[in-house]
C-alpha atoms as a PDB file:
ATOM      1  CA  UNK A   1      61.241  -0.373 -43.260  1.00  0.00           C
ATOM      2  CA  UNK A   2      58.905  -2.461 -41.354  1.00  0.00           C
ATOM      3  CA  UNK A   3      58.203  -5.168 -43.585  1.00  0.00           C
ATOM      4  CA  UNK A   4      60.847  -7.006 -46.206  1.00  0.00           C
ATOM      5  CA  UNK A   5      58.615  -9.628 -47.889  1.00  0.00           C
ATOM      6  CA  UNK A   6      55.081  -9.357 -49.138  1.00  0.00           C
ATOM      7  CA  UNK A   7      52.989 -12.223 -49.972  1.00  0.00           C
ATOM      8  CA  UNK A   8      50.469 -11.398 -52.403  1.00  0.00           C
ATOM      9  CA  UNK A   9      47.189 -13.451 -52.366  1.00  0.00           C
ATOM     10  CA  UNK A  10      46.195 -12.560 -56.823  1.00  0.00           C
ATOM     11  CA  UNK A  11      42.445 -13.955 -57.956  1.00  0.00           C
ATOM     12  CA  UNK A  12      40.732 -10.397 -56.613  1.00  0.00           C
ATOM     13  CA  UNK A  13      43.657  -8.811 -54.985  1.00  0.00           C
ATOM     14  CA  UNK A  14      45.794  -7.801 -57.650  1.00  0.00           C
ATOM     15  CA  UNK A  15      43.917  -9.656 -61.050  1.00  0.00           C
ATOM     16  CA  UNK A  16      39.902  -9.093 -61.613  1.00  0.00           C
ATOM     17  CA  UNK A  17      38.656 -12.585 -61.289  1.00  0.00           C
ATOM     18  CA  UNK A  18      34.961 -11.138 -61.171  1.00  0.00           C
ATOM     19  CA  UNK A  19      35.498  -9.988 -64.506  1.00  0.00           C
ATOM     20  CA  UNK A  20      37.440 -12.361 -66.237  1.00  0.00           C
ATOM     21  CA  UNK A  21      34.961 -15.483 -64.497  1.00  0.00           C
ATOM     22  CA  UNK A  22      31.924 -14.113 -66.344  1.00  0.00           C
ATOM     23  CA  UNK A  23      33.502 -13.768 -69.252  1.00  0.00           C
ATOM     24  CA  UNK A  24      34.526 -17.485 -69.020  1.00  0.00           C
ATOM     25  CA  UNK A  25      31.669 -19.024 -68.264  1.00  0.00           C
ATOM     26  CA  UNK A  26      29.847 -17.434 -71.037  1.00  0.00           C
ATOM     27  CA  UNK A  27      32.663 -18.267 -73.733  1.00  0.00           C
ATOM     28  CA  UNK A  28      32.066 -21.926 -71.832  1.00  0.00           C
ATOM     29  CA  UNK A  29      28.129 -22.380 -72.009  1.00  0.00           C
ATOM     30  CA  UNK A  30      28.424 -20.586 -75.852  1.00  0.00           C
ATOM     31  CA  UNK A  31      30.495 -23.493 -77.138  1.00  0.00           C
ATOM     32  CA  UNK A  32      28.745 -26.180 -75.170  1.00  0.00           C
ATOM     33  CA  UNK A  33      24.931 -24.972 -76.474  1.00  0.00           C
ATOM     34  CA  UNK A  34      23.773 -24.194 -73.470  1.00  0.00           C
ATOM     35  CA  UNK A  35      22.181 -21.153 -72.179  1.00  0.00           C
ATOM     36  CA  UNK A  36      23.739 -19.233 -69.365  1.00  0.00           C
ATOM     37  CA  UNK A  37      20.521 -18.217 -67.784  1.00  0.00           C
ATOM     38  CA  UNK A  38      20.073 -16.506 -64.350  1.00  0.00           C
ATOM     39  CA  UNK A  39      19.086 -19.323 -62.474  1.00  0.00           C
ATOM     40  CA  UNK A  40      21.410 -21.768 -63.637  1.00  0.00           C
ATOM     41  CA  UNK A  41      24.347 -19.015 -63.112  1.00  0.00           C
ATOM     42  CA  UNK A  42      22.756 -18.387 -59.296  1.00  0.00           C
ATOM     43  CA  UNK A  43      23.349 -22.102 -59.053  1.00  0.00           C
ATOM     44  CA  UNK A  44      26.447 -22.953 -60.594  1.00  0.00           C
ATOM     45  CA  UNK A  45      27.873 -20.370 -58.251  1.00  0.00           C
ATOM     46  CA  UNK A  46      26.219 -21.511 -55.009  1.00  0.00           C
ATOM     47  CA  UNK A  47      27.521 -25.248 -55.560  1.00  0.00           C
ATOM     48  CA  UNK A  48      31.016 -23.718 -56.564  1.00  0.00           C
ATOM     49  CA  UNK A  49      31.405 -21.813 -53.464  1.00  0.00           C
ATOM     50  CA  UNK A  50      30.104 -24.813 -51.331  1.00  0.00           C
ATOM     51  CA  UNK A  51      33.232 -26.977 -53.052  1.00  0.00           C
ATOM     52  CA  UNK A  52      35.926 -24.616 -52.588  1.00  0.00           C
ATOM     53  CA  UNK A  53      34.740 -24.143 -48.613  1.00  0.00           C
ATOM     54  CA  UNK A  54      34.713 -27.997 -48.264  1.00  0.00           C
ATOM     55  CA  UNK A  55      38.221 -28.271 -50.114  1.00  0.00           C
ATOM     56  CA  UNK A  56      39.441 -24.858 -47.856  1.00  0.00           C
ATOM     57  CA  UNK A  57      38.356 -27.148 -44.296  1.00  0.00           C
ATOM     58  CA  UNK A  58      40.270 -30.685 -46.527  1.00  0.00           C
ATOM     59  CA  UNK A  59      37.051 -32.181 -46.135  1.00  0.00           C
ATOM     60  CA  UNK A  60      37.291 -32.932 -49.868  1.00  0.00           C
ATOM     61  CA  UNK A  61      40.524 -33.045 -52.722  1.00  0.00           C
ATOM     62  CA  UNK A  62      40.717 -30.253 -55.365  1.00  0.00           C
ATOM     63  CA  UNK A  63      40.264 -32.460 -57.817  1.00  0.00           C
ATOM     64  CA  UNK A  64      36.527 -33.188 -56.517  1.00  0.00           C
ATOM     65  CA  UNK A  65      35.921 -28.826 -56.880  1.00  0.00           C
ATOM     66  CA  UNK A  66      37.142 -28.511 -60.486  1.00  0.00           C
ATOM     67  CA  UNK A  67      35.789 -31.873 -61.877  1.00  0.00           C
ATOM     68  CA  UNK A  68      32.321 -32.035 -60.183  1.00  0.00           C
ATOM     69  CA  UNK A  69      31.184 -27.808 -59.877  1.00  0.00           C
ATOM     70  CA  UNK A  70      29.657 -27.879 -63.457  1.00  0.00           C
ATOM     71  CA  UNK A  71      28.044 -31.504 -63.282  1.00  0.00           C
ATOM     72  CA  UNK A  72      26.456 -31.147 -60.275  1.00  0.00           C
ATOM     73  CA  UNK A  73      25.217 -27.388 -60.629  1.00  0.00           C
ATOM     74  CA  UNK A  74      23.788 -28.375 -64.494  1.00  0.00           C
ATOM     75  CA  UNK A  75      22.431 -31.987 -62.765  1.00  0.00           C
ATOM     76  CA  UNK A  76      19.768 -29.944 -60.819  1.00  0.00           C
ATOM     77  CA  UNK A  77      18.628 -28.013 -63.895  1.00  0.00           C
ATOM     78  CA  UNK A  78      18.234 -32.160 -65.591  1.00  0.00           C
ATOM     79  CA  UNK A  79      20.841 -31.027 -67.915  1.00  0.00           C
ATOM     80  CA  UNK A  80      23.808 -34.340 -68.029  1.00  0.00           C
ATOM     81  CA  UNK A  81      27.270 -32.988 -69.022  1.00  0.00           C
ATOM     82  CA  UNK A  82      30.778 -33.965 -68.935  1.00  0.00           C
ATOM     83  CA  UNK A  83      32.023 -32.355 -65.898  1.00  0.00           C
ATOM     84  CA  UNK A  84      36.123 -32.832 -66.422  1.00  0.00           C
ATOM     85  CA  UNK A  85      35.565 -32.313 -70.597  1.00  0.00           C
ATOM     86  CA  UNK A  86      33.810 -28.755 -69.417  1.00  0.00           C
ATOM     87  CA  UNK A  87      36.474 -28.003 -66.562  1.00  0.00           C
ATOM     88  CA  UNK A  88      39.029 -28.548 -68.992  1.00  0.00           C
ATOM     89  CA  UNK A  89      37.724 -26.028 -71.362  1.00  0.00           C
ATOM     90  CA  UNK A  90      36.923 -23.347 -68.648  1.00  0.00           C
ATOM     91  CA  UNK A  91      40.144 -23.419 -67.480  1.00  0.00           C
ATOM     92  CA  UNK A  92      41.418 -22.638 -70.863  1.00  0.00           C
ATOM     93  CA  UNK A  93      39.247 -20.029 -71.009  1.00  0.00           C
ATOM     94  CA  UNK A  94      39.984 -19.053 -67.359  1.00  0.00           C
ATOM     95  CA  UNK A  95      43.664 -19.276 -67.770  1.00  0.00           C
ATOM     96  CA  UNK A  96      42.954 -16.153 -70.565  1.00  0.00           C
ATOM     97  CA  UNK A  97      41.821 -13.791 -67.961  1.00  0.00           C
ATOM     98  CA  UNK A  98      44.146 -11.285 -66.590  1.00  0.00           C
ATOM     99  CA  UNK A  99      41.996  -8.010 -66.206  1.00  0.00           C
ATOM    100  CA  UNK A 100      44.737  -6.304 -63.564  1.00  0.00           C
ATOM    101  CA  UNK A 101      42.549  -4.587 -60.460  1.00  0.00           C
ATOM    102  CA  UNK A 102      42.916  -0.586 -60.316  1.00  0.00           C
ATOM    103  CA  UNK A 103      46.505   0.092 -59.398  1.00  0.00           C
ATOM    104  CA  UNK A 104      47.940  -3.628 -59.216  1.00  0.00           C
ATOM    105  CA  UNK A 105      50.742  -3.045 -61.642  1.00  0.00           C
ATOM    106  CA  UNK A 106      52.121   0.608 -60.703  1.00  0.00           C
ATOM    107  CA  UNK A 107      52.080  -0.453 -57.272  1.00  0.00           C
ATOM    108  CA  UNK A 108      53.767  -4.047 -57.382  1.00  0.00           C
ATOM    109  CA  UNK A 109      56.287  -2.071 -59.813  1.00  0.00           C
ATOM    110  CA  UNK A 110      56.918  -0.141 -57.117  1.00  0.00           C
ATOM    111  CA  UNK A 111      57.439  -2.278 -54.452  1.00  0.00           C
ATOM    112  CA  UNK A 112      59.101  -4.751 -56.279  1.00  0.00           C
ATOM    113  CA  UNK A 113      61.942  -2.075 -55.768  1.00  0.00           C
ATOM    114  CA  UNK A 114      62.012  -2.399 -52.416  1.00  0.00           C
ATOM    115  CA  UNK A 115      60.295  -5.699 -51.070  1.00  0.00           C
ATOM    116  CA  UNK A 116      60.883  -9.094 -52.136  1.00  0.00           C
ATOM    117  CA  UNK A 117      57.310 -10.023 -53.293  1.00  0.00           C
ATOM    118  CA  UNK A 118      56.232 -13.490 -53.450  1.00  0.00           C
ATOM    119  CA  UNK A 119      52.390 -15.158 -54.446  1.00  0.00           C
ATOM    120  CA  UNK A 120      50.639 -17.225 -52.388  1.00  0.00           C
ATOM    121  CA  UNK A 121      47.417 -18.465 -53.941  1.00  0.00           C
ATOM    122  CA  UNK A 122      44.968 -21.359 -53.957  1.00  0.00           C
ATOM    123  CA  UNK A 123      44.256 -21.631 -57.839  1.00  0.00           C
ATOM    124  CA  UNK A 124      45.713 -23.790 -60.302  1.00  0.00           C
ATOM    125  CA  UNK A 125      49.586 -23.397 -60.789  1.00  0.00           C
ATOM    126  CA  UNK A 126      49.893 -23.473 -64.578  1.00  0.00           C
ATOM    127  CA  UNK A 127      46.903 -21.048 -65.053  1.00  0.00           C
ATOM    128  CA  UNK A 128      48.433 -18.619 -62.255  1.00  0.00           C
ATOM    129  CA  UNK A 129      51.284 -18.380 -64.053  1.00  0.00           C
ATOM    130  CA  UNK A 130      49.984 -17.820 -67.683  1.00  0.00           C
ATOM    131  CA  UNK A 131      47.806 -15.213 -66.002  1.00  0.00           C
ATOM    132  CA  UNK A 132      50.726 -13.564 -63.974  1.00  0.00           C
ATOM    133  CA  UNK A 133      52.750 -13.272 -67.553  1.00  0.00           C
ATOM    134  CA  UNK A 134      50.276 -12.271 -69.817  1.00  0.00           C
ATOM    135  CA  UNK A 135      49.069  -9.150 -66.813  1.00  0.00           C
ATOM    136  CA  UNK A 136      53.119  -8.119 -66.919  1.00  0.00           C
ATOM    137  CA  UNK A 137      52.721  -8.540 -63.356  1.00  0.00           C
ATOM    138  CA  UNK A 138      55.036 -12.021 -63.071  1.00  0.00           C
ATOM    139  CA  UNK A 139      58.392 -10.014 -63.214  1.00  0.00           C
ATOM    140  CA  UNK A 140      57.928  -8.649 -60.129  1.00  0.00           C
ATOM    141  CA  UNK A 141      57.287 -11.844 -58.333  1.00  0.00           C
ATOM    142  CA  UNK A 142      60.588 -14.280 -56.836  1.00  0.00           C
ATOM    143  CA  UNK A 143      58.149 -16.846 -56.271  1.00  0.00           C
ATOM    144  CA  UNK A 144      54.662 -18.833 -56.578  1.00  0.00           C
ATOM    145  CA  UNK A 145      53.646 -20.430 -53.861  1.00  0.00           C
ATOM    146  CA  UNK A 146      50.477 -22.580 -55.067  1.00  0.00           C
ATOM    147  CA  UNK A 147      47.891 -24.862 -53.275  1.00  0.00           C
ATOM    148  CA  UNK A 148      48.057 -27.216 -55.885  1.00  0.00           C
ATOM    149  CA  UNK A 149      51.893 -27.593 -55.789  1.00  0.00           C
ATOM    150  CA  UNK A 150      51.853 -27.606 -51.889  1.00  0.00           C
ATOM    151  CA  UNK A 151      48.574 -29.833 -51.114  1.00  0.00           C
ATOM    152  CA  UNK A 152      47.229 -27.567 -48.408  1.00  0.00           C
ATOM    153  CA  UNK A 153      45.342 -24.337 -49.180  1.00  0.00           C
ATOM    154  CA  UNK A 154      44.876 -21.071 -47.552  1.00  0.00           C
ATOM    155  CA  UNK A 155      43.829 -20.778 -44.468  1.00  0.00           C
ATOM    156  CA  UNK A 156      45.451 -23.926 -43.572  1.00  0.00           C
ATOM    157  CA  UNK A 157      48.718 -23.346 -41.289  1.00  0.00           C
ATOM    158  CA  UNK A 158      50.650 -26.382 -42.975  1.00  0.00           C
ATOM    159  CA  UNK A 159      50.357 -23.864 -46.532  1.00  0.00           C
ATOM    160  CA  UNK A 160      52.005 -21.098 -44.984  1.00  0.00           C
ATOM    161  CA  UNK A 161      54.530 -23.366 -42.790  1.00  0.00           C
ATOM    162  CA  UNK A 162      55.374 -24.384 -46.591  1.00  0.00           C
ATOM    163  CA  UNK A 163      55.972 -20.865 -47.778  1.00  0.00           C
ATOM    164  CA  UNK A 164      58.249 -19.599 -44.926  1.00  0.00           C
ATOM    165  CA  UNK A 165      59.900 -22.997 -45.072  1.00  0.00           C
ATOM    166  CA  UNK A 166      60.929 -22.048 -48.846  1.00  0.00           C
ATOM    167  CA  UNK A 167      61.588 -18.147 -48.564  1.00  0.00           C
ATOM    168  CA  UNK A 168      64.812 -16.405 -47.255  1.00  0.00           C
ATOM    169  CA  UNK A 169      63.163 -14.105 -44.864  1.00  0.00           C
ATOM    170  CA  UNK A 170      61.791 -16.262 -41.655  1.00  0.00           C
ATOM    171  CA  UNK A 171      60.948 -13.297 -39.439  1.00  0.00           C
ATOM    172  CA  UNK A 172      57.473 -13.319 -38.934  1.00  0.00           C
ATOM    173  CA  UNK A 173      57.401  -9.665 -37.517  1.00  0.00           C
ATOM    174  CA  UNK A 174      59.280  -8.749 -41.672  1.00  0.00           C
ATOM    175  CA  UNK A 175      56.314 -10.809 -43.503  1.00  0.00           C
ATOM    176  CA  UNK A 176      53.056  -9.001 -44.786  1.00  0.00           C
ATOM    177  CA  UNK A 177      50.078 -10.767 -46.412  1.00  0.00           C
ATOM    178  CA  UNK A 178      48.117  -8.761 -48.928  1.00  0.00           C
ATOM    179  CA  UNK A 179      44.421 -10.270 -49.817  1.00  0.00           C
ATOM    180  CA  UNK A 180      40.663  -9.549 -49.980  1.00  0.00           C
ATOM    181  CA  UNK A 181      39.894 -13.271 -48.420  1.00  0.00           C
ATOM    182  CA  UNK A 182      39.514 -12.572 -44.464  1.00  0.00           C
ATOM    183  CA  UNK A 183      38.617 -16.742 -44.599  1.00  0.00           C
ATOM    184  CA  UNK A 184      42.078 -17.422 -46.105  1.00  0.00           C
ATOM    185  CA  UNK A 185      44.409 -14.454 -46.348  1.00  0.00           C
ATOM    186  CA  UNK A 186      43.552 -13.059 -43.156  1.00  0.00           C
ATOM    187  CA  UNK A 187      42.966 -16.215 -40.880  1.00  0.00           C
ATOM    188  CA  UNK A 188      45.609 -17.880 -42.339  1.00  0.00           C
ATOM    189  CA  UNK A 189      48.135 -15.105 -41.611  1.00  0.00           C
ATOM    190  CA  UNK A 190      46.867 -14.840 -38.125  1.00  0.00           C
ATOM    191  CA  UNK A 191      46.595 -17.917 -36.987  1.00  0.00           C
ATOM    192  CA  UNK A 192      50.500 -17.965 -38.285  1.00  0.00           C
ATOM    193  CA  UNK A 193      51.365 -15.062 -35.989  1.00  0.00           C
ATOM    194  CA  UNK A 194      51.343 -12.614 -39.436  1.00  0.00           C
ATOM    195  CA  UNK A 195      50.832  -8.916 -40.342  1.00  0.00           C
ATOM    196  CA  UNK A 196      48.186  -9.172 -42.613  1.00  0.00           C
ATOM    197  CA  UNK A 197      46.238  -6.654 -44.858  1.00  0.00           C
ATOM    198  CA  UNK A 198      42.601  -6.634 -45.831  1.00  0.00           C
ATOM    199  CA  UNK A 199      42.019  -5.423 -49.383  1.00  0.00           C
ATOM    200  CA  UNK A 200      38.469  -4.384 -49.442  1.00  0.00           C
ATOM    201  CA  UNK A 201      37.464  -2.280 -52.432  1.00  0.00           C
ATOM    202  CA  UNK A 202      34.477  -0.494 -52.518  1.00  0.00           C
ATOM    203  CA  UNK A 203      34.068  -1.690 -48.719  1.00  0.00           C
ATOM    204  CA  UNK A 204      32.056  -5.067 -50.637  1.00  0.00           C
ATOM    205  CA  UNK A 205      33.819  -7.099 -47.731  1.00  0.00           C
ATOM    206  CA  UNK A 206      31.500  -6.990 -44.435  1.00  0.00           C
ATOM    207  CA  UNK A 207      30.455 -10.044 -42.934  1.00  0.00           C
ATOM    208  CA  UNK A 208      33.324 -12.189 -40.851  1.00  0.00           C
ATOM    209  CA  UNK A 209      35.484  -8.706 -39.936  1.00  0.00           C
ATOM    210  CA  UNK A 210      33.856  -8.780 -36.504  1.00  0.00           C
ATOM    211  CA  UNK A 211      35.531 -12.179 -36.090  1.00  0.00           C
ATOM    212  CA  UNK A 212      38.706 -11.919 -38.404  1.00  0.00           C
ATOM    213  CA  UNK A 213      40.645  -8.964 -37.450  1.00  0.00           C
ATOM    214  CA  UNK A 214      43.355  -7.816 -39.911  1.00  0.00           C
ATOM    215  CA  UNK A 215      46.451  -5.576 -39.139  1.00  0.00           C
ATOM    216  CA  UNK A 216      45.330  -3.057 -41.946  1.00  0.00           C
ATOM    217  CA  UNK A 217      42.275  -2.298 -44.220  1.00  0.00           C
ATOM    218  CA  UNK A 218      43.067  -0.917 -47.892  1.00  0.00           C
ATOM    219  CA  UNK A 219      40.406   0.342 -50.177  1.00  0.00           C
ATOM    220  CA  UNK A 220      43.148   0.714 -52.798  1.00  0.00           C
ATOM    221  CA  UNK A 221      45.969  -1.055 -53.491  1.00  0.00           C
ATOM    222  CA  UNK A 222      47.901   2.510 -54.339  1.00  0.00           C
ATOM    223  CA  UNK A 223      47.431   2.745 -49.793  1.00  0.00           C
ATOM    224  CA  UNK A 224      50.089  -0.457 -49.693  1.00  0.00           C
ATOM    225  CA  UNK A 225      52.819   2.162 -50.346  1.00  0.00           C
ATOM    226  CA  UNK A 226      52.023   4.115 -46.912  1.00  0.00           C
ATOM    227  CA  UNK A 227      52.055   1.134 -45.172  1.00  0.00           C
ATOM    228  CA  UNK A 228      55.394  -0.341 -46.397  1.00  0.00           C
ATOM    229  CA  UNK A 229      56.936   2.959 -45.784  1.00  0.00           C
ATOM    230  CA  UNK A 230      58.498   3.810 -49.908  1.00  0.00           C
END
């Protein structure tokens, strides 16, 4: 068996944060009074990618992504809010999403048999966790290795120097990282001198593979088994 521990990246790797986001945002803007209209959705999710890069390079703290995304996206459409009050309640509503991606919990049962499997994410610790239990995936899981807990996210190499710090298995050449980030998952298990796979459904993932080479390219989690040899 080639690999021994597999770290599992989970918002859109093995749990449906597309889904579960919309879902969330409308439950959010419903109890608020406000309209979730196209434009202010296009906008909301062009300043909330622009945070999370900044906080991915720690040009900025987490604390500025989650308390600033909805102020600053509503500010432009003159529209003054409460921007911790609202990320409190989205989170609540976040932390009740756990639509499980096509094949997530027959194959983590599976492996779970045979790997040690461990998560390594950069979202919120508590609301991993309630999401993990309430999916049924968290049984299969030894450990949660968070960005919050650690204070260095994904791609950074001090996040994964954290993780193997913390785990039994320090072989490199026994370690596996599962995601569909090739900014985080994949460079950061490169860069560490990691196996790394790409999970790229419906081949959505295209720009950055030129650049950010991963050991292996899954279309469906159910392909993981193949590669760890069960």
């Amino acid at each position: 068996m080639k690999y021994s521990t597999l770290l599992f990246d989970l918002d859109g790797t093995l749990l449906d944060f597309d889904a579960y986001e919309q879902i969330a945002l409308e439950n959010l803007f419903s109890e608020h009074k406000v309209p979730l209209t196209n434009e202010i959705r296009k906008t909301y999710d062009l300043i909330n990618k622009n945070l999370w890069l900044q906080y991915e390079k720690g040009e900025i703290p987490l604390e500025l992504v989650l308390n600033s995304r909805f102020s600053e996206a509503l500010k432009l459409h003159n529209i003054d809010i409460d921007g911790i009050a609202w990320e409190n309640k989205y989170r609540e509503y976040l932390a009740d999403g756990y639509l499980l991606i096509d094949g997530a919990l027959e194959t983590c049962e599976k492996l779970s048999k045979t790997h040690r499997m461990i998560i390594v994410t950069n979202g919120i610790r508590k609301t991993q966790i309630k999401r993990l239990k309430m999916s049924g995936l968290y049984k299969f899981f030894s450990d949660i290795f968070d960005s919050q807990s650690i204070g260095f996210q994904k791609p950074d190499r001090r996040f994964f120097e954290h993780v193997i710090f913390y785990i039994d298995d320090k072989n490199l050449d026994k370690l596996l990282i599962i995601g569909d980030s090739p900014n985080t998952d994949i460079l950061g298990g490169t860069n560490m001198g990691i196996d790394t796979c790409l999970f790229n459904p419906s081949n959505k993932i295209s720009s950055g593979l030129d650049t950010i080479k991963s050991t292996y390219t899954i279309n469906y989690l159910s392909e993981l088994k193949e590669i760890c040899k069960i």
